[in-house]
Protein backbone atom coordinates (compact mmCIF):
# COMPACT_ATOMS: atom_id res chain seq x y z
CA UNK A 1 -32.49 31.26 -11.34
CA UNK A 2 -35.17 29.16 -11.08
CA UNK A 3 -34.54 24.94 -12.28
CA UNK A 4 -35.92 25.35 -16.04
CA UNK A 5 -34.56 28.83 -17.13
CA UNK A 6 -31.24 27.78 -18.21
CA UNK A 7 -32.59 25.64 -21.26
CA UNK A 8 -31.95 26.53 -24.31
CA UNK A 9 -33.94 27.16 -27.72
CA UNK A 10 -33.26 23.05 -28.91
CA UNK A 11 -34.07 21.67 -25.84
CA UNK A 12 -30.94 21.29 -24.22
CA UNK A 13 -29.46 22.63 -20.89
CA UNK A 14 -26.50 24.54 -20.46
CA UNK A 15 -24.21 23.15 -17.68
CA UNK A 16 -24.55 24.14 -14.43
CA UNK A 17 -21.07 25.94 -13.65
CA UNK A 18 -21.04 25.08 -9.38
CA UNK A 19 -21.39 20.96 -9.88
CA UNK A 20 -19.57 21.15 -13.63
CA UNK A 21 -16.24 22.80 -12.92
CA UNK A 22 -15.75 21.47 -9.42
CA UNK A 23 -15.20 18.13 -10.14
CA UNK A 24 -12.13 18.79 -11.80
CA UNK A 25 -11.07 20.27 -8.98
CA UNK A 26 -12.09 17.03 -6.79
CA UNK A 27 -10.58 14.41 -9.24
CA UNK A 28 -7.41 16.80 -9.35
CA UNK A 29 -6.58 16.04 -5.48
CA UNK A 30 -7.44 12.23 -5.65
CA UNK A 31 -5.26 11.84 -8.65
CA UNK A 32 -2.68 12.59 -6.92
CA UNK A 33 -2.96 9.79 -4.22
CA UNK A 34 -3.91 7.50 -6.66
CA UNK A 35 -1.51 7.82 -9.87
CA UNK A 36 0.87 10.44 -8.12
CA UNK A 37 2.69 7.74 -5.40
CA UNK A 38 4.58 6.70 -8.28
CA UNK A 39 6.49 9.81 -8.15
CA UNK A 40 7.45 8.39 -4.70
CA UNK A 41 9.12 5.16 -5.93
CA UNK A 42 12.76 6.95 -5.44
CA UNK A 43 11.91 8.02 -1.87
CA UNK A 44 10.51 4.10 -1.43
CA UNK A 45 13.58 2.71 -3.05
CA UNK A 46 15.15 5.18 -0.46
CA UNK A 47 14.04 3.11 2.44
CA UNK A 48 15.15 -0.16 1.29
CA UNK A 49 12.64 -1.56 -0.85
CA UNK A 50 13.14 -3.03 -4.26
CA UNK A 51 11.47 -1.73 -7.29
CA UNK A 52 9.05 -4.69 -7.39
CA UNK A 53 7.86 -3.67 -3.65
CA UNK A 54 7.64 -0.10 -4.66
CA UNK A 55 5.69 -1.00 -7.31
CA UNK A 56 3.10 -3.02 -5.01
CA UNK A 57 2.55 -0.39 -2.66
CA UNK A 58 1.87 2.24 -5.94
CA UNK A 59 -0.99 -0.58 -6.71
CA UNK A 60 -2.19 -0.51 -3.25
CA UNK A 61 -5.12 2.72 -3.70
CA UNK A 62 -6.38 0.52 -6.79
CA UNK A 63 -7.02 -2.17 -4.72
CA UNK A 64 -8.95 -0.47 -2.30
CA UNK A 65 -10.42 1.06 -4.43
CA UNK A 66 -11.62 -2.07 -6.62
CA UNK A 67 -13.10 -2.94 -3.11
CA UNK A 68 -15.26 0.14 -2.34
CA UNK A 69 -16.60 0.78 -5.82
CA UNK A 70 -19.94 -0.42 -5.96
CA UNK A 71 -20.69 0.61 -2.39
CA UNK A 72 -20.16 4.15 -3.08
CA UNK A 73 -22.27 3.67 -6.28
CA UNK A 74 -25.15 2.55 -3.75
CA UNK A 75 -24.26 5.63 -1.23
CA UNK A 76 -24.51 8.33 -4.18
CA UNK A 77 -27.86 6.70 -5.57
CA UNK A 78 -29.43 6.89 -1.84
CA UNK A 79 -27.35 10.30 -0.66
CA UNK A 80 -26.63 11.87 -3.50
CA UNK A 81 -22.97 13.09 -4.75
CA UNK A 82 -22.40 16.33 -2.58
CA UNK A 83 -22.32 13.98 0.64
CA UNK A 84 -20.62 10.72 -0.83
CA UNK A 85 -17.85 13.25 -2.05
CA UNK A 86 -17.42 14.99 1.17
CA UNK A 87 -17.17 11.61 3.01
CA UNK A 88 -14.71 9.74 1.28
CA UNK A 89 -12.40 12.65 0.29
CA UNK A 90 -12.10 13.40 4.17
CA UNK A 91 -11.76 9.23 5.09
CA UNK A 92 -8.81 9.56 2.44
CA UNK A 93 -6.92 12.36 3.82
CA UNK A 94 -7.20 11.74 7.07
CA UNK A 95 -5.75 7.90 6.30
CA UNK A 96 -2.83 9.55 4.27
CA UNK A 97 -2.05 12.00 7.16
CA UNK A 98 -1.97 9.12 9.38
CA UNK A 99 0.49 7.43 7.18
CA UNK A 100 3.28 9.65 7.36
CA UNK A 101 3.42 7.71 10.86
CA UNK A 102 3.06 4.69 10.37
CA UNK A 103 6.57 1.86 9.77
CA UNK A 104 7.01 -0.88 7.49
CA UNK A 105 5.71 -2.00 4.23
CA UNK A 106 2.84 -4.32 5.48
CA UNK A 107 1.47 -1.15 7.12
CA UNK A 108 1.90 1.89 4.58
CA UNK A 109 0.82 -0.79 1.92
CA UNK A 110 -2.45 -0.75 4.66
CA UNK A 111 -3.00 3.01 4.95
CA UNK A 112 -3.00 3.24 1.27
CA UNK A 113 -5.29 0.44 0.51
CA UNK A 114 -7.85 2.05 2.94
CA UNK A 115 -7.07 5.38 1.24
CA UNK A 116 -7.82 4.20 -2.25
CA UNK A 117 -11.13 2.78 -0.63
CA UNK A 118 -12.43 5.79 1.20
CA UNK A 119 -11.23 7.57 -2.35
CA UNK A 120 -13.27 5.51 -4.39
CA UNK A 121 -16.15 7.74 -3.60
CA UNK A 122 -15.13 10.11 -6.19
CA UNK A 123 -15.39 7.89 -9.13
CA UNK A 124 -18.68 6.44 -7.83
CA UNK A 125 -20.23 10.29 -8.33
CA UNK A 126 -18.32 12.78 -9.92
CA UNK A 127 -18.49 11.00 -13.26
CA UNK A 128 -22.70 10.90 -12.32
CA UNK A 129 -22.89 14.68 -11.73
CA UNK A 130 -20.93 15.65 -15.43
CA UNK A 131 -23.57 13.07 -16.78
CA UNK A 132 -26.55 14.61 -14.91
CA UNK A 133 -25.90 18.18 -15.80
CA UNK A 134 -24.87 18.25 -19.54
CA UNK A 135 -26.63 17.12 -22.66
CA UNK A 136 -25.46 14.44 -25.12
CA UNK A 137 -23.96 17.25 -27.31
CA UNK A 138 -21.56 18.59 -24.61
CA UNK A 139 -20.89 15.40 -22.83
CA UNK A 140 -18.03 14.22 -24.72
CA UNK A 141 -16.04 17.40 -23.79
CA UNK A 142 -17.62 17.86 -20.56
CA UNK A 143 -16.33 14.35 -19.54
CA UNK A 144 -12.87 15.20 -21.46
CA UNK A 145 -12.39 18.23 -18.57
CA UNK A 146 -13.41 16.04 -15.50
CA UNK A 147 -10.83 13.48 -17.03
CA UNK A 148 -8.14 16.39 -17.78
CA UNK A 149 -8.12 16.92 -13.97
CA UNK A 150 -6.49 13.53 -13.40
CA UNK A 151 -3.22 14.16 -15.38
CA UNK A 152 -3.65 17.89 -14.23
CA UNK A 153 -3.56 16.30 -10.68
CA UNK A 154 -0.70 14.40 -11.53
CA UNK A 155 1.32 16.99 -12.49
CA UNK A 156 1.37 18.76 -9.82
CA UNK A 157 2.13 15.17 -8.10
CA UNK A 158 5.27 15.63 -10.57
CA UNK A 159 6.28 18.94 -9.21
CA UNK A 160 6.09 18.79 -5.73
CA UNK A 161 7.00 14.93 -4.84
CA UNK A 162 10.32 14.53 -5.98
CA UNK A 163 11.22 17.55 -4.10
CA UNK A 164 9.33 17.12 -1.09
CA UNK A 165 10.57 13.65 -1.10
CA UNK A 166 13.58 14.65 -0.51
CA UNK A 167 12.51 15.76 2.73
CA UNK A 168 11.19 12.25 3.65
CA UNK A 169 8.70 10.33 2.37
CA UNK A 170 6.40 11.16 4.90
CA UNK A 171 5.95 15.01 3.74
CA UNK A 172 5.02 13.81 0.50
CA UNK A 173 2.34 11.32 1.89
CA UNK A 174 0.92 14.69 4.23
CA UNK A 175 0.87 16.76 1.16
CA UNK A 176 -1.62 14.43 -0.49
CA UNK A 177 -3.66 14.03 2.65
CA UNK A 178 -3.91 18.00 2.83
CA UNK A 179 -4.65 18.12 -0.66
CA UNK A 180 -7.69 15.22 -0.18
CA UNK A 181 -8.81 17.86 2.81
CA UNK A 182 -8.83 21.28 0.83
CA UNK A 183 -10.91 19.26 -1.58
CA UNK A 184 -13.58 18.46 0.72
CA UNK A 185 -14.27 22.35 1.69
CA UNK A 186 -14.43 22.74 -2.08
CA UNK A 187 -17.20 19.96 -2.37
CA UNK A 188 -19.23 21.37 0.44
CA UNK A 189 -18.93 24.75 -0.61
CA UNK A 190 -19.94 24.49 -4.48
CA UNK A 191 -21.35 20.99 -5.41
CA UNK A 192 -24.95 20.89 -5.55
CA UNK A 193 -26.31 17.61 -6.44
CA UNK A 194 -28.40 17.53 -10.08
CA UNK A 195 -31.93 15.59 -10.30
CA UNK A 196 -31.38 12.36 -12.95
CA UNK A 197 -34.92 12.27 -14.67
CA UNK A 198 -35.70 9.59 -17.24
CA UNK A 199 -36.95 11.38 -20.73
CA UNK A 200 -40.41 9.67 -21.06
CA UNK A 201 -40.36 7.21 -24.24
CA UNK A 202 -36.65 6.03 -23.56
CA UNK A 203 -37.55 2.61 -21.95
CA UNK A 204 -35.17 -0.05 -22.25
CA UNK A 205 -36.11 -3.17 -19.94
CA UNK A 206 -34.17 -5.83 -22.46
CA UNK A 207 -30.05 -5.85 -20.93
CA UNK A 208 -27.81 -4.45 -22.97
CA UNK A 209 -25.48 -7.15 -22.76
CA UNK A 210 -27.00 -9.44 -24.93
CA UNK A 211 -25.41 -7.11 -27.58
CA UNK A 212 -21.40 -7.75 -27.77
CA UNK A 213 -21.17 -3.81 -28.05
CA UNK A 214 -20.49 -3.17 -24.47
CA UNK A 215 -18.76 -5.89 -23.53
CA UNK A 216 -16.11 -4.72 -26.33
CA UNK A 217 -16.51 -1.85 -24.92
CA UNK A 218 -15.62 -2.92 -21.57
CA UNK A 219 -12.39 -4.95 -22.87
CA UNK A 220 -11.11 -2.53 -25.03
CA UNK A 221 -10.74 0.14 -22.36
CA UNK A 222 -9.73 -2.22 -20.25
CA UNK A 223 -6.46 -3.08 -22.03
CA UNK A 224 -5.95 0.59 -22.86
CA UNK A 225 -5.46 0.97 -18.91
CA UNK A 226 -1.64 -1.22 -19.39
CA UNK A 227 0.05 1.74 -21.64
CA UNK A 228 -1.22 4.26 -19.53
CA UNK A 229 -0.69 2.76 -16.37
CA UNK A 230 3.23 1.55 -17.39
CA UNK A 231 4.02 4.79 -18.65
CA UNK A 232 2.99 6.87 -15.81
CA UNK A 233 4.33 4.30 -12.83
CA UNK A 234 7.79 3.94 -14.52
CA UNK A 235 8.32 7.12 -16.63
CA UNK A 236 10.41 8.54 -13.02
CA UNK A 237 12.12 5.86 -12.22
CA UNK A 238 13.08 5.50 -16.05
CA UNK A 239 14.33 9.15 -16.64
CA UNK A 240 16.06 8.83 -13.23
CA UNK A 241 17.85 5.37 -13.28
CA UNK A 242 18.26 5.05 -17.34
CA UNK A 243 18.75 7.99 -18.40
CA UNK A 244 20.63 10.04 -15.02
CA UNK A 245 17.98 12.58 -14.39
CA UNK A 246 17.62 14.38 -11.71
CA UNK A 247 14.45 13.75 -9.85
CA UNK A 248 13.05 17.24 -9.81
CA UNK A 249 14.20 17.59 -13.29
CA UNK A 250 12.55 14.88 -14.05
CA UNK A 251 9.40 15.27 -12.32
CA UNK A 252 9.08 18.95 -13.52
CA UNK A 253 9.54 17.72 -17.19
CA UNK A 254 6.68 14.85 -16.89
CA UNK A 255 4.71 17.82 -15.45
CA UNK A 256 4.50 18.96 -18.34
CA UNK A 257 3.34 16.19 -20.27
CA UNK A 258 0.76 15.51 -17.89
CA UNK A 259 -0.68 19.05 -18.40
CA UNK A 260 -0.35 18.07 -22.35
CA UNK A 261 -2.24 15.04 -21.11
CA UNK A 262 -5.20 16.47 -19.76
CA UNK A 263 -5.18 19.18 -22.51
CA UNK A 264 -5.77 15.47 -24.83
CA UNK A 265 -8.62 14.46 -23.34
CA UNK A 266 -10.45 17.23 -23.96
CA UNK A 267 -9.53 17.45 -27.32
CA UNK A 268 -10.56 13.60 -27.27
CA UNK A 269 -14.06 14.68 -26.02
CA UNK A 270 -14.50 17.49 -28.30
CA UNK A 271 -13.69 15.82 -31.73
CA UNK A 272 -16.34 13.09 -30.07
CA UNK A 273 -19.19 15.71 -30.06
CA UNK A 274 -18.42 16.64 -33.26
CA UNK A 275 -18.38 13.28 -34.85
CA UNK A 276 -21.03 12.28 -33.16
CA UNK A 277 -19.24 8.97 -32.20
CA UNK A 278 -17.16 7.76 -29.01
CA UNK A 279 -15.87 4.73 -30.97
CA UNK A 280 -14.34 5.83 -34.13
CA UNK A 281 -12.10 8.32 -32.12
CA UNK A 282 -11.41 6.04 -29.23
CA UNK A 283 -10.39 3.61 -31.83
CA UNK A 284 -8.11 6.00 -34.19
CA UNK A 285 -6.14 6.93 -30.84
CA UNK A 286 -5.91 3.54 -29.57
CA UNK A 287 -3.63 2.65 -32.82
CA UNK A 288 -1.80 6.12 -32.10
CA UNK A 289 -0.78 4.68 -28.51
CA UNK A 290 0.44 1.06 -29.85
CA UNK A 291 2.78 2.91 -32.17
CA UNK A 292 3.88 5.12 -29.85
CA UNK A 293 4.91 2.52 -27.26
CA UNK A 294 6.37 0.34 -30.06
CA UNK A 295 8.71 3.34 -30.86
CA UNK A 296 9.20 4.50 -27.17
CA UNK A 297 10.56 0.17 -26.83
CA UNK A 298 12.75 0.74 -30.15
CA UNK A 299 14.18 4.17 -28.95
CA UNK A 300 15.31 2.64 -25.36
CA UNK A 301 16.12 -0.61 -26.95
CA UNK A 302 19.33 1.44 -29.05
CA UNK A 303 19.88 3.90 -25.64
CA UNK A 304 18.48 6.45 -28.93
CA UNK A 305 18.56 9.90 -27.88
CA UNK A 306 14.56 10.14 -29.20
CA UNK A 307 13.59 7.73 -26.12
CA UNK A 308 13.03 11.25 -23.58
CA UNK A 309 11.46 12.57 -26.66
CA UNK A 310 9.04 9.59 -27.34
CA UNK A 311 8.42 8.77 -23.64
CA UNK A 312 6.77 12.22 -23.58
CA UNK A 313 4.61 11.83 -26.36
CA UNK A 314 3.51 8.25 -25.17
CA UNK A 315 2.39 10.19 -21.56
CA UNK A 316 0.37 12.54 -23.87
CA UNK A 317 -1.56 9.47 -25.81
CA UNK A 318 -1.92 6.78 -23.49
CA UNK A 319 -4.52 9.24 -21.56
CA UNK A 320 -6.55 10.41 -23.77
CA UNK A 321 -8.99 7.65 -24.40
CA UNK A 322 -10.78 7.58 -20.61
CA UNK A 323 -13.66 10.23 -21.33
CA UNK A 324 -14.53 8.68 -24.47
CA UNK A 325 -14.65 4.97 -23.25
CA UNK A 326 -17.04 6.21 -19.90
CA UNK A 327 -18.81 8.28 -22.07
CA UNK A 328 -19.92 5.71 -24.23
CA UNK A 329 -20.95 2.91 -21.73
CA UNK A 330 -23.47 5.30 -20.27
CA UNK A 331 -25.10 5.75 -23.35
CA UNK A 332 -24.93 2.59 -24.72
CA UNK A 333 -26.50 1.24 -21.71
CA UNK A 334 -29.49 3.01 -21.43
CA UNK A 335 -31.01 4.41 -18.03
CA UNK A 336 -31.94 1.42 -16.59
CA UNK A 337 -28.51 -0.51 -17.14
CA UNK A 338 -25.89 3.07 -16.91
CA UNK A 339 -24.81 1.90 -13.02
CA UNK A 340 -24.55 -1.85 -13.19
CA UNK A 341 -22.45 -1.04 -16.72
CA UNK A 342 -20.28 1.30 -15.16
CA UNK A 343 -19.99 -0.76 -12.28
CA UNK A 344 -18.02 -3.45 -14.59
CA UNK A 345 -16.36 -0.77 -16.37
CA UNK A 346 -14.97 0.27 -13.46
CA UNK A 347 -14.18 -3.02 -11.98
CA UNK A 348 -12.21 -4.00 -15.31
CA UNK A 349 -10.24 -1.43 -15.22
CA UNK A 350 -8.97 -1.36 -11.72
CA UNK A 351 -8.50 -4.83 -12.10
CA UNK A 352 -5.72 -4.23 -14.77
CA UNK A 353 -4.70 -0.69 -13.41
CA UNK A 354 -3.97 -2.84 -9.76
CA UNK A 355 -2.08 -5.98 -11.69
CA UNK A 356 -0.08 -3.72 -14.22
CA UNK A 357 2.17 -1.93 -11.91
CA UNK A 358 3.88 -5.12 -10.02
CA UNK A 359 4.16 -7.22 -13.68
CA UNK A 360 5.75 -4.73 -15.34
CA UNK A 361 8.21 -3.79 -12.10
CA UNK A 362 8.92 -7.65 -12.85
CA UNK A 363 9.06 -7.64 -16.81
CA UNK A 364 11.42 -4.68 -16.14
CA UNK A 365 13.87 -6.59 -13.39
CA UNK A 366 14.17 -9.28 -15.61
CA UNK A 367 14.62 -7.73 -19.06
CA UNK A 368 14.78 -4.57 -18.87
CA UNK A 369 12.30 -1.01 -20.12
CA UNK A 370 12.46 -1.95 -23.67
CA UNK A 371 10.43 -5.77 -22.89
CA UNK A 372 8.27 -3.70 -20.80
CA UNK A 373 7.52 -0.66 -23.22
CA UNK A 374 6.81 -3.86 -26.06
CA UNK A 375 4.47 -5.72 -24.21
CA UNK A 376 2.61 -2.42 -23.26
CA UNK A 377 2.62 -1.78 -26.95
CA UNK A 378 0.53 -5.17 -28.11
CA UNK A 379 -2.54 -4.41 -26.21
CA UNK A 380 -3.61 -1.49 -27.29
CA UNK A 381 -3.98 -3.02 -31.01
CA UNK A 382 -5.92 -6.03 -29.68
CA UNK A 383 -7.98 -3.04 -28.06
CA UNK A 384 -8.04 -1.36 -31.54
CA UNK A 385 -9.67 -4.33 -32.98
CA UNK A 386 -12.39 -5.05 -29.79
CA UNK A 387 -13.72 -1.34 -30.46
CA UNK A 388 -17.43 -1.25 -31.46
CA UNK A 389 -17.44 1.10 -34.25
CA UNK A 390 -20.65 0.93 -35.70
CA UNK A 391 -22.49 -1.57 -32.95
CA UNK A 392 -25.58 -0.05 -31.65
CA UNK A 393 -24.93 3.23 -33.65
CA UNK A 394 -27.83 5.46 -34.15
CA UNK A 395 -28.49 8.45 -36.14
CA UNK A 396 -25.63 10.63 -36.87
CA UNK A 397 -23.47 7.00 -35.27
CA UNK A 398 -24.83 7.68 -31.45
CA UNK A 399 -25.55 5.09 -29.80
CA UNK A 400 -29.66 4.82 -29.36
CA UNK A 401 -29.43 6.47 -25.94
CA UNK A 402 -28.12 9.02 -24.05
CA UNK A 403 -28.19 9.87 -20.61
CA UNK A 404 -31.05 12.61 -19.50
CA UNK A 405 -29.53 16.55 -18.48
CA UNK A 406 -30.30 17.42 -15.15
CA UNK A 407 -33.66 19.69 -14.23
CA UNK A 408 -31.95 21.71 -11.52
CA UNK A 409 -30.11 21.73 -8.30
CA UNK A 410 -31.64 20.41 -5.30
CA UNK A 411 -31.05 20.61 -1.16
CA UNK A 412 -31.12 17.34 -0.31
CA UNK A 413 -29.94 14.48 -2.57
CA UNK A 414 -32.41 12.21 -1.63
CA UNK A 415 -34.79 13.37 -4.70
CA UNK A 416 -32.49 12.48 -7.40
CA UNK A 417 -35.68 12.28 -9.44
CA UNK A 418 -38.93 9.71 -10.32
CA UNK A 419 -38.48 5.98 -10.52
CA UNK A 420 -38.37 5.23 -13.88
CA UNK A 421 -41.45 2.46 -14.92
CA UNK A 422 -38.95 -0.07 -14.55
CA UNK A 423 -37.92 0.34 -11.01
CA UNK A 424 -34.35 1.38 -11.58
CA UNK A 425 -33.05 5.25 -11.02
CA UNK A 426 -32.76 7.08 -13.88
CA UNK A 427 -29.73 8.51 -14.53
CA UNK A 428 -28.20 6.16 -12.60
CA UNK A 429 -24.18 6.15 -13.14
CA UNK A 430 -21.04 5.72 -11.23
CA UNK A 431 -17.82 6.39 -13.39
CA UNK A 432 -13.85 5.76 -12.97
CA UNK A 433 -10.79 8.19 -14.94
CA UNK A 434 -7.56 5.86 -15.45
């Protein structure tokens, strides 16, 4: 089919289906490394280290990660996606096979800080092919299903971990390498990279900082990372060591709230596309997740038999706002601004999703899952508050942006499309799920 006969009758382009679907498939297997070592923390406790240890290595892929970000960004702008996927996915699982043989902390906590840099490459472009290949009005839920892949990835994680685990901890670590692997054959054999063009008349050379809505943007998400992150290091360990659950059992139930997880965000997405607003959903759920965690702290507080109950639903909810926030940086920033605004985004994030981890293994030592599940609780309504609502709203409460749709496949990557008049790449985005 040739590049222009998939638009439609408005003006819009349908998705293309080999770039679309596959990245859920590529953010699926570097989930797992990423979020899914925390179904490892038994297996680390296992081998002598404390919780608070444990806990530092599960930070250790967000750190390299934080590290590698805007160098990938660069890579994908000069070599397109279908390469800067391929790369780092194959760096990543060859590191984590190479872990299952490595000894001591100093040097797993190594192998998965390169990991989570060579990994990195998949937030710097899958997020940049969703937002070159679908129009403003299917963006929301086209992000939502790249960002459903994550807690789909993790439940497998919750499956197969404990159990493999069991078997050592270094058949868990080769089962995420493998997965890493299988995921670059997918990227070679169906991503084809999309061409970011500017829509002439959609100049922006003023930065859209000077405007508090993105840097609200930027916090709010930011804090939003502490629930999620808290629930889905410690929600093992917690049905395990609080509550006497078998590991599998355990693992097999959070499973299934990851799966409700993903199914969130793309509920999340939709109802964005049909309010035509990011904010005013991203802020509704945001007070959904603080009252959530502030019953999930009351329930464990009184040993309540609601706590399993409540821990699931906070898994669900703490997810579901990552579309919407990545979403709407892109098109609040415009296409001359979209990378060095994701860029930050990104960088925030990590920067909390890194820290949270080994502070709450602390808060949690010291006074226990309730303190934890509390402080967890307060951000998201600070986060409530930061959310932009009606800054920089346009018609119909869009912002006065959005990204351009892509104008077809192309061979090499190197053509992502003209300069725009300001010198910057249009299109030009590199995005991060938490």
């Amino acid at each position: 089919m040739r590049p222009g006969a998939a638009q439609s009758a408005r003006g819009t382009r349908a998705p293309a289906p080999p770039s679309g679907s596959v990245v859920s498939h590529i953010t699926d297997s570097y989930g797992q490394h990423e979020y899914g070592l925390a179904y490892l923390i038994p297996a680390l406790r296992e081998h002598g280290l404390s919780l608070e240890q444990a806990g530092v290595l599960v930070a250790c892929p967000t750190v390299g990660l934080l590290l590698t970000l805007v160098a990938w960004g660069a890579a994908a702008d000069r070599f397109g996606e279908r390469l800067v996927l391929a790369s780092g996915l194959a760096g990543a699982g060859v590191v984590l096979l190479a872990a299952t043989q490595v000894h001591g902390m100093a040097a797993l906590g190594a192998c998965l800080v390169a990991a989570g840099a060579s990994g990195a490459s998949v937030y710097a472009a899958s997020g940049r092919l969703i937002l070159g290949w679908f129009s403003a009005s299917q963006r929301g839920l086209a992000m939502g299903i790249r960002q459903s892949a994550q807690p789909l990835g993790v439940a497998v994680a919750a499956i197969s971990l404990p159990t493999l685990a069991a078997r050592g901890l270094a058949a868990g670590l080769a089962f995420l390498g493998t997965f890493c692997l299988a995921a670059v054959l997918l990227v070679i054999v169906v991503v084809r990279d999309p061409v970011h063009q500017a829509r002439a008349g959609q100049r922006r050379d003023r930065s859209p900082y000077r405007a508090p809505a993105l840097w609200r943007i930027h916090a709010a998400s930011a804090l939003l990372v502490v629930p999620q992150f808290t629930v889905a290091t410690f929600a093992l360990v917690f049905l395990v060591t609080a509550r006497h659950w078998p590991a599998p059992a355990a693992g097999s139930l959070l499973a299934v709230a990851a799966t409700a997880g993903a199914a969130s965000r793309l509920a999340a997405g939709y109802w964005s596309d049909r309010a035509g607003s990011r904010m005013r959903p991203m802020r509704a759920l945001a007070v959904a997740i603080a009252a959530v965690l502030a019953a999930l702290a009351a329930a464990t507080a009184a040993t309540s038999v609601l706590a399993v109950p409540v821990l699931l639903a906070a898994s669900v909810l703490a997810v579901s706002t990552n579309g919407l926030a990545f979403t709407a940086v892109a098109e609040y920033a415009g296409p001359h601004w979209a990378g060095r605004a994701l860029g930050i985004q990104n960088t925030g994030q990590n920067l909390l999703a890194a820290a949270t981890p080994p502070v709450m293994a602390v808060l949690i030592a010291a006074h226990g899952y309730p303190a934890a599940f509390a402080a967890a609780a307060i951000l998201p309504l600070i986060a409530a508050a930061l959310v932009p609502v009606a800054a920089g709203a346009g018609p119909g409460g869009r912002p006065p942006w959005n990204p351009p749709v892509a104008q077809g496949p192309v061979p090499s990557s190197r053509g992502l499309g003209p300069a725009d008049p300001g010198g910057s790449q249009a299109g030009d985005v590199s995005e991060r799920p938490g």
